[in-house]
Protein backbone atom coordinates (compact mmCIF):
# COMPACT_ATOMS: atom_id res chain seq x y z
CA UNK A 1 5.83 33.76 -6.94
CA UNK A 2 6.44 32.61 -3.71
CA UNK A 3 10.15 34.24 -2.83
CA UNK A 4 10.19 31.87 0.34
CA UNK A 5 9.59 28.73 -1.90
CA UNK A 6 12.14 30.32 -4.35
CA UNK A 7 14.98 30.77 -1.93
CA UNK A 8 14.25 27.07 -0.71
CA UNK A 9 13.98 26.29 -4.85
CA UNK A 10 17.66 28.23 -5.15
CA UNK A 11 19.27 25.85 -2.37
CA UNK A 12 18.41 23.18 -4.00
CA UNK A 13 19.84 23.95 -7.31
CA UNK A 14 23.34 25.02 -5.75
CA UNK A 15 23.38 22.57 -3.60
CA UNK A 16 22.52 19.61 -6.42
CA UNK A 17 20.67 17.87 -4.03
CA UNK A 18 17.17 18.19 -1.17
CA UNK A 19 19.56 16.50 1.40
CA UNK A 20 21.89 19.31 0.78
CA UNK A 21 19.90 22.41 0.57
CA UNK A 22 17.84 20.51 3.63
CA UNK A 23 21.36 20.79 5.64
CA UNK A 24 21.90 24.41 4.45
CA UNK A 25 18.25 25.53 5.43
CA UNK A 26 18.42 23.97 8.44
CA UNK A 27 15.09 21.87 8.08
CA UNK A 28 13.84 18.62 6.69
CA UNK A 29 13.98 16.82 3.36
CA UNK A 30 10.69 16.50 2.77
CA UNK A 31 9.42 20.12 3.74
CA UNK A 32 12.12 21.12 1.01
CA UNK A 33 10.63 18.93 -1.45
CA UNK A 34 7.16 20.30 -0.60
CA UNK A 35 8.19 23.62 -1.21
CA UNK A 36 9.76 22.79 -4.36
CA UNK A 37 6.54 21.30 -5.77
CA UNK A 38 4.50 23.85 -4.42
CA UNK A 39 6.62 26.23 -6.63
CA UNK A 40 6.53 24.10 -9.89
CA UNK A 41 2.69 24.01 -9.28
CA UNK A 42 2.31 27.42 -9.10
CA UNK A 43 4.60 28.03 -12.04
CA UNK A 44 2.86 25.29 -14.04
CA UNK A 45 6.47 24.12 -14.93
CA UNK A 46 8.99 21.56 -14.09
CA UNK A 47 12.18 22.99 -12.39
CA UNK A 48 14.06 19.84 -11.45
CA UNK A 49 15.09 16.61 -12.62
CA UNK A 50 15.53 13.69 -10.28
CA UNK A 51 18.92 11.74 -10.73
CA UNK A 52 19.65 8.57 -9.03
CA UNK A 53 22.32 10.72 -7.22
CA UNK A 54 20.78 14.08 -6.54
CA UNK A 55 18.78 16.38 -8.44
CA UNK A 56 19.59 18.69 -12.14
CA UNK A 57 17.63 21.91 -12.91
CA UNK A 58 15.59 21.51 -15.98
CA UNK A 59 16.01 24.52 -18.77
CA UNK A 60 13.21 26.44 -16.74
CA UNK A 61 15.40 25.55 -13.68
CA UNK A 62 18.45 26.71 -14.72
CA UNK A 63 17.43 30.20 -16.09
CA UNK A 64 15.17 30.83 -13.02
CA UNK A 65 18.03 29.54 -10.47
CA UNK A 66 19.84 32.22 -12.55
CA UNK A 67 17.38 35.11 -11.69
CA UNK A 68 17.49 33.89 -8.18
CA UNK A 69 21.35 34.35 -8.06
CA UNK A 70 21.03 38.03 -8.99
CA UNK A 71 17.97 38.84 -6.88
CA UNK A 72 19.41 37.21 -3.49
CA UNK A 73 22.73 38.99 -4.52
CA UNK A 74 20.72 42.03 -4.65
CA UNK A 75 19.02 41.22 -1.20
CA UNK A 76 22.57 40.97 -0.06
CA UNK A 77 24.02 44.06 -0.91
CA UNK A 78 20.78 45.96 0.17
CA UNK A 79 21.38 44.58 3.55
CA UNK A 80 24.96 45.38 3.61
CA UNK A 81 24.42 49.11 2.53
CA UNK A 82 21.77 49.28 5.28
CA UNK A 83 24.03 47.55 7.76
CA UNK A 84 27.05 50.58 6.81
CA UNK A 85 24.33 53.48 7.18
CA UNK A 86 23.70 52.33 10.62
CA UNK A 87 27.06 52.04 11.56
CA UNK A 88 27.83 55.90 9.49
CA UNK A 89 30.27 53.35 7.02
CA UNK A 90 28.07 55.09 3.87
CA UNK A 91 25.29 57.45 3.54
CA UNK A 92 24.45 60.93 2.78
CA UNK A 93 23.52 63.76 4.66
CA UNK A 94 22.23 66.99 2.83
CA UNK A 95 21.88 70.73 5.10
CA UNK A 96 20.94 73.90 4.51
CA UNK A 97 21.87 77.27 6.55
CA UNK A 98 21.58 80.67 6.88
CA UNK A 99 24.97 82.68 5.99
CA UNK A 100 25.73 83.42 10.00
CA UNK A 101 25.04 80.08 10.58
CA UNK A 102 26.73 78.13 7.98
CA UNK A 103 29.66 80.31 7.51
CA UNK A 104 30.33 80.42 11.55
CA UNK A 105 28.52 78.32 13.48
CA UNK A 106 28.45 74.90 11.19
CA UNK A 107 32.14 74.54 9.74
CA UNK A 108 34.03 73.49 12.86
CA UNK A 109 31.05 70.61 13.66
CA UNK A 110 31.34 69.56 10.02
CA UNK A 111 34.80 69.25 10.63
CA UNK A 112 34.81 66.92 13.60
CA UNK A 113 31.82 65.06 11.54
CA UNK A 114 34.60 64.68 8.88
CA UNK A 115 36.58 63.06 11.05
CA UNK A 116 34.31 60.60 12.83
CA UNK A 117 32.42 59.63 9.79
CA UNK A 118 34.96 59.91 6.31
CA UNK A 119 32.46 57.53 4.48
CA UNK A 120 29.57 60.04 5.11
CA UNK A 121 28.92 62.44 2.11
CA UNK A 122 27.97 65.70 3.19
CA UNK A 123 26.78 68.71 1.49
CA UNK A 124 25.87 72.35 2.76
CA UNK A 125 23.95 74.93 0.65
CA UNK A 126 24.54 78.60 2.57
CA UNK A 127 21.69 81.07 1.82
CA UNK A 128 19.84 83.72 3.51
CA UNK A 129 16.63 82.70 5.80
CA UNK A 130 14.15 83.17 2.97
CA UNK A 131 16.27 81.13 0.52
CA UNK A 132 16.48 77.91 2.93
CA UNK A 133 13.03 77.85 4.30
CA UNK A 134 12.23 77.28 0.39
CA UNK A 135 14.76 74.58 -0.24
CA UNK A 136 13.43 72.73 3.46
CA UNK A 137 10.04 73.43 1.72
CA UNK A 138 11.13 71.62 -1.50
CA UNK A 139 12.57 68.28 0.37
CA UNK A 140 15.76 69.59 -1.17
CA UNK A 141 17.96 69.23 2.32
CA UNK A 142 17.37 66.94 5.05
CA UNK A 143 17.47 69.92 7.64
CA UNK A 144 17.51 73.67 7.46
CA UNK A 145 19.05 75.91 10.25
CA UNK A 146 18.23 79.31 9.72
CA UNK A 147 18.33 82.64 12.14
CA UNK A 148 15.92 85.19 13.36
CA UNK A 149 12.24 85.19 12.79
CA UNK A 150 10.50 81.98 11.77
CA UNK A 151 6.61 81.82 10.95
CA UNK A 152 6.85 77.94 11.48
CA UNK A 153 4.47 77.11 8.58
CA UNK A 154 4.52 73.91 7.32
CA UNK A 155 7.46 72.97 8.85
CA UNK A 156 9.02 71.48 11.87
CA UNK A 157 10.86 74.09 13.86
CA UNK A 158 12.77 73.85 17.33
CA UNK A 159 14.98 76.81 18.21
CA UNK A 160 18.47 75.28 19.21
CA UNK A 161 20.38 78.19 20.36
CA UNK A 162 20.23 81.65 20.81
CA UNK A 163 22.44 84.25 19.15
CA UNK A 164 23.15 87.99 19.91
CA UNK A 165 22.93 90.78 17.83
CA UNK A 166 25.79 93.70 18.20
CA UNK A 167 26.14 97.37 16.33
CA UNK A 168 29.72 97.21 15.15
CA UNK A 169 31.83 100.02 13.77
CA UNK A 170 35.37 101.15 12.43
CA UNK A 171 37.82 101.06 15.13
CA UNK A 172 38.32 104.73 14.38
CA UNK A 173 34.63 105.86 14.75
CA UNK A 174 33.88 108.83 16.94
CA UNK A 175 31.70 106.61 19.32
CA UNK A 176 34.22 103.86 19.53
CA UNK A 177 35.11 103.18 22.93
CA UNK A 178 32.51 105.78 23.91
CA UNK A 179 29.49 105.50 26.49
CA UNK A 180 26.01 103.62 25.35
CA UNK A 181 24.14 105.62 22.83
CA UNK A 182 19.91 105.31 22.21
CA UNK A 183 19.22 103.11 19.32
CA UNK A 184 17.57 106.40 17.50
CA UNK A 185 20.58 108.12 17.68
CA UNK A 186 22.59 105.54 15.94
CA UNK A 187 20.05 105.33 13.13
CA UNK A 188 20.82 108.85 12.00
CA UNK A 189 23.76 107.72 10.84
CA UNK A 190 24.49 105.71 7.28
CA UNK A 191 24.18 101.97 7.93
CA UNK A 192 25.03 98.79 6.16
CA UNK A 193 22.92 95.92 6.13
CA UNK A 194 22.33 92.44 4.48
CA UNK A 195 20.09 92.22 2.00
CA UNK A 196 16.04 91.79 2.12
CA UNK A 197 15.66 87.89 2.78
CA UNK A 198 18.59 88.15 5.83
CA UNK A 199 17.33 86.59 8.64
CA UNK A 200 19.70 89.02 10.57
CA UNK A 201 18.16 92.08 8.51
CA UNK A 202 14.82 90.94 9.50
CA UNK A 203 15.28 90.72 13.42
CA UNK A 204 17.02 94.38 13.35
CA UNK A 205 13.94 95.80 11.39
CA UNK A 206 11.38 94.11 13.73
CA UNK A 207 13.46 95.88 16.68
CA UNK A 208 13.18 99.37 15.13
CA UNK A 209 9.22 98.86 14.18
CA UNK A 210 8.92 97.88 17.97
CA UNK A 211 10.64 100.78 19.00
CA UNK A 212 8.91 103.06 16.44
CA UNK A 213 12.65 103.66 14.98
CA UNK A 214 12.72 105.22 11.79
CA UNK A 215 14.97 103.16 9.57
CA UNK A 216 18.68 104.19 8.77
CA UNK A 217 20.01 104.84 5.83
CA UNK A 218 21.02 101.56 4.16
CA UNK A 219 23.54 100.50 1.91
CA UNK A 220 22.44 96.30 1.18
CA UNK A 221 25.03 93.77 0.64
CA UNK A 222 24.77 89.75 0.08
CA UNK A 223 27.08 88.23 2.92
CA UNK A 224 28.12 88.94 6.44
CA UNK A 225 31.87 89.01 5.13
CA UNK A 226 30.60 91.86 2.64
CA UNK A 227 29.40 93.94 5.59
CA UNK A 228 32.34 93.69 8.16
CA UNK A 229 34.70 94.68 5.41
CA UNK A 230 32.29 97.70 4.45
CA UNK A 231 32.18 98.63 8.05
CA UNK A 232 36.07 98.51 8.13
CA UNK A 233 36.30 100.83 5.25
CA UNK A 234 34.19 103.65 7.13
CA UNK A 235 30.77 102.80 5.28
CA UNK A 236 28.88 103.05 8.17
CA UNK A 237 27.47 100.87 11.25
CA UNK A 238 26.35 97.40 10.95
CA UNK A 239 24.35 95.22 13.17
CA UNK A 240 25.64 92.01 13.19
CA UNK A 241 25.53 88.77 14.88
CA UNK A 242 28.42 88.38 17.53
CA UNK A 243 29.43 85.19 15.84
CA UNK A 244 30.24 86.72 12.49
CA UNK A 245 32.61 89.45 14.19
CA UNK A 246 34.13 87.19 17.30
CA UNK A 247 37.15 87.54 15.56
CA UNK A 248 37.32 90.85 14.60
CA UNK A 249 36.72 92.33 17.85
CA UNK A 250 39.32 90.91 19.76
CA UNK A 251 41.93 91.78 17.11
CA UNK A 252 40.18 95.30 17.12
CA UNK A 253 39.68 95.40 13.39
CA UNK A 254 36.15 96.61 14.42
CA UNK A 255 34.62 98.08 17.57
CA UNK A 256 31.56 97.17 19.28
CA UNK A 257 29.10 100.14 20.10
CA UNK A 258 27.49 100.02 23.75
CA UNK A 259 23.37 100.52 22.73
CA UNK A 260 21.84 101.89 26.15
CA UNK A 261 18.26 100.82 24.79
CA UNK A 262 18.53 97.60 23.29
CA UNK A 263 19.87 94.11 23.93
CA UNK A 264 18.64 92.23 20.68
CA UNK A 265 19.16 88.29 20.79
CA UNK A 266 17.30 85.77 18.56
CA UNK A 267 16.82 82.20 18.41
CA UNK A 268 18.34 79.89 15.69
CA UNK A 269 15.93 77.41 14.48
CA UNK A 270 16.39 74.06 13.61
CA UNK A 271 13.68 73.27 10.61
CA UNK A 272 12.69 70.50 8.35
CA UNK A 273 9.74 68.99 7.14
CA UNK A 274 7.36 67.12 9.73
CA UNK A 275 7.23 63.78 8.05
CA UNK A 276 11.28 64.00 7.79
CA UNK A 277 12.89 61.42 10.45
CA UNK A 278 16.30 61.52 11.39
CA UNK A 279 18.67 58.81 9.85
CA UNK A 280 21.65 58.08 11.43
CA UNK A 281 24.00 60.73 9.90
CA UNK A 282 21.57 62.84 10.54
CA UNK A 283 21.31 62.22 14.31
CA UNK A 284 25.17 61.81 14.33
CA UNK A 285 25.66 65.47 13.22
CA UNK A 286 23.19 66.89 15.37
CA UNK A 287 24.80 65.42 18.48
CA UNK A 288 27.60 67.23 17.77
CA UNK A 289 26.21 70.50 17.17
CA UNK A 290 24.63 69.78 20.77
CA UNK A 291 27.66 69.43 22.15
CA UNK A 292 29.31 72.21 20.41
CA UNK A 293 26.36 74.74 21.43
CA UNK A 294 26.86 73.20 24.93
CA UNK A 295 30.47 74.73 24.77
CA UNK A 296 29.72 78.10 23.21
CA UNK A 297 27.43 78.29 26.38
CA UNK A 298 29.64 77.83 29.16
């Protein structure tokens, strides 16, 4: 079926006439009638009756002026969902990040995203690394963000900012406020660390391999909040990124040891899948996590 010849067909039977439809269409009478026939020909059935004034849908006419109704209805609304996606009026917009990243870093940009876009629906899954590289894998989130090493793989990866890695300690530790002590030295001590899978725990363990560092002794946990509170407590040393203990610093609920041998950032990658292309609440929220890396920067 022809769906030109139909919407020309559909004209006709609202407005109850070709001169009508011809007005609404914006072209002659007799290309409308044209059409019209072409469409009965193709359908091997009569659509319309000619009246002295105007024209009547036949039976076949009036159910397939029916179907017409709800498919150019549909056509409607499918243009007016696409018309609120580009202007962020509707949509949805699905991440995934790494705990340092999605606890810290992400919250405040959702929040102004909030703001600008209320009609948006957003959802964040917080993981370690390992966790979100699988879900990016999947086609389960439209972007992952995810710290410390990346192996690229199949995906798409662009490193978006850089992060630092700090030891941190009780406030009441015998180094605290002391001079900068060698990296070996501080692994003699009991340590506390996220668990396999941590992007964090990864970069950390790729430093001391480097550095031919054997490895502390480690007590695991699941979340960066886990492991600041352990450190508080006297469990041991941590090392952490500086954006999970801003905070906690400058209140001095935890100390930052000086390292004389190592200076550990890391990158933060943006992933996602190659073929993925950025919609427009996806580009919306990315601007703004531009802008707010911009700011952590200066």
């Amino acid at each position: 079926m022809n769906l030109k010849h139909l919407a020309v067909f559909h004209a006709v039977a609202r407005a109850g006439s070709i001169s009508g439809a011809a007005e609404r269409l914006f072209v002659s009478q007799p290309v409308v009638s044209r059409q019209v026939r072409e469409l009965e020909a193709s359908l091997g059935l009569t659509l319309l009756e000619r009246m002295p004034r105007g024209v009547q849908p036949t039976e076949a006419g009036r159910l397939l002026a029916d179907y017409a109704d709800r498919m150019f209805a549909l056509q409607h609304q499918a243009e007016a969902l696409l018309k609120d996606l580009r202007g962020l009026r509707a949509g949805r917009l699905v991440l995934g990040a790494s705990m340092t990243i999605g606890n810290y870093l992400l919250p405040p940009v959702l929040a102004e995203f909030r703001r600008r876009h209320p009609d948006v629906e957003v959802s964040l899954e917080v993981a370690n690394s390992e966790v979100i590289h699988r879900r990016v894998l999947a086609d389960q989130v439209d972007v992952g963000f995810t710290e410390g090493l990346s192996d690229g793989g199949d995906l798409s990866d662009e490193v978006f900012m850089s992060d630092e890695l700090v030891v941190i300690a009780a406030p009441d530790h015998p180094r605290a406020g002391g001079p900068p002590v060698p990296l070996a030295e501080l692994c003699g001590e009991p340590c506390v660390m996220r668990e396999p899978g941590s992007g964090t725990r990864a970069v950390f363990e790729e430093a001391l391999r480097e550095r031919r560092i054997e490895s502390p002794r480690v007590m695991s946990l699941g979340s960066p909040e886990a492991v600041k509170r352990a450190v508080m407590a006297g469990a041991g040393l941590a090392a952490v990124s500086y954006l999970t203990v801003g905070a906690e610093l400058a209140a001095g609920l935890l100390a930052r040891l000086p390292v004389s041998d190592l200076q550990l950032t890391r990158p933060l990658h943006r992933i996602q899948l190659p073929r993925r292309q950025h919609g427009p609440a996806l580009a919306a929220f990315m601007e703004l996590l531009t802008v707010a890396v911009g700011r952590m920067r200066d």
